[in-house]
Protein backbone atom coordinates (compact mmCIF):
# COMPACT_ATOMS: atom_id res chain seq x y z
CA UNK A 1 54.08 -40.10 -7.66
CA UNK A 2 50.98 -40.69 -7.23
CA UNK A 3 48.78 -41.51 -3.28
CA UNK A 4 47.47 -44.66 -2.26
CA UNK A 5 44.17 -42.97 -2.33
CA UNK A 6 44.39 -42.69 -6.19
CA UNK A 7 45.98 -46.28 -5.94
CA UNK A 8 42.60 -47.40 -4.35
CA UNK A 9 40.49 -45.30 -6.82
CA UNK A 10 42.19 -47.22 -9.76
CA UNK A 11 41.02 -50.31 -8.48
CA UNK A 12 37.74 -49.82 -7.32
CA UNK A 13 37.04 -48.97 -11.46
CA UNK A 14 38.25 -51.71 -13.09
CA UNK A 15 36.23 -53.38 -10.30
CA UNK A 16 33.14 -51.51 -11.19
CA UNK A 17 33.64 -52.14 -15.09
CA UNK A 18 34.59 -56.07 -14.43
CA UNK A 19 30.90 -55.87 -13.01
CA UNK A 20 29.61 -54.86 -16.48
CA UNK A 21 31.31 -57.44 -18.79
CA UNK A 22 30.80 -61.06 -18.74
CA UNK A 23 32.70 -63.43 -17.34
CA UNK A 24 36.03 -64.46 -19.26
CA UNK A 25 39.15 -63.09 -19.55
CA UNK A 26 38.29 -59.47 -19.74
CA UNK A 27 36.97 -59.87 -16.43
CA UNK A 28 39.54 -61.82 -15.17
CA UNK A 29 42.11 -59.13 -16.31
CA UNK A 30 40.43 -56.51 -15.10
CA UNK A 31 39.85 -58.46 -11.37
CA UNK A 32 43.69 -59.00 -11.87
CA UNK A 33 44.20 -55.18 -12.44
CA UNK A 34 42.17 -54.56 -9.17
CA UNK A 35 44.45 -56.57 -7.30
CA UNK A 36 47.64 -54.88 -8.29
CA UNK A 37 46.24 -51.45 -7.73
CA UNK A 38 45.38 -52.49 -4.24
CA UNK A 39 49.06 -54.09 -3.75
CA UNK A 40 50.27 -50.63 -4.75
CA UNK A 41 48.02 -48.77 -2.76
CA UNK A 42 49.83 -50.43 0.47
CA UNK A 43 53.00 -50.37 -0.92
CA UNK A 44 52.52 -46.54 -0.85
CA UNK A 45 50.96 -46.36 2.39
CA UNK A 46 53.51 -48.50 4.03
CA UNK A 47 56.25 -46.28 1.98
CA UNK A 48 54.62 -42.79 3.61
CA UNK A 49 54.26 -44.40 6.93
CA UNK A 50 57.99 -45.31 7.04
CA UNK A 51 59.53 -42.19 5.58
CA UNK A 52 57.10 -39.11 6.61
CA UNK A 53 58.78 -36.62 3.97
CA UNK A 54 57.11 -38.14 1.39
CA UNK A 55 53.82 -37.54 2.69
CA UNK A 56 54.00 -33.69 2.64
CA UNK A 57 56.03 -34.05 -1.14
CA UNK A 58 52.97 -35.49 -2.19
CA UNK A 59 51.20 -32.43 -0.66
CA UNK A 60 53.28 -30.23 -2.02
CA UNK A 61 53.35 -31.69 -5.65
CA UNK A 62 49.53 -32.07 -5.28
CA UNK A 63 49.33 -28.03 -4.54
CA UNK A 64 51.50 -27.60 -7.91
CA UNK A 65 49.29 -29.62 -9.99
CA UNK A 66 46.29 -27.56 -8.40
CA UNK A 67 47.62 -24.44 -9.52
CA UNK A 68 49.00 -25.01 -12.80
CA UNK A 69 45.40 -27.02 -13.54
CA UNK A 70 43.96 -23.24 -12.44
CA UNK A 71 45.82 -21.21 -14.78
């Protein structure tokens, strides 16, 4: 599963490319995007805040992906 952090980084991009096309519905999808990375971002926050385990699981599974990416 993936952190709020990488939550947050999914929506500050399709904030940065909604920058670069004009306005219409690209944009507006993209600005739509934004916003439902961000919801999920706190959804996972409030998740790790209310059940502590999952913060060091995501630890851990981050340390896995680390090493395999290493080999």
């Amino acid at each position: 599963m993936k952190t709020a952090a990488e939550y947050s980084k999914h929506a500050e991009e399709c904030r940065v490319l909604a920058k670069q096309v004009p306005e219409g519905e690209q944009r507006n999808q993209l600005l739509e995007m934004a916003k439902t990375w961000d919801t999920l971002s706190a959804e996972r926050e409030r998740l790790v805040r209310n059940r502590s385990e999952l913060d060091s699981a995501e630890e851990s599974s981050k340390a896995r992906m680390s090493s395999i990416r290493q080999s």
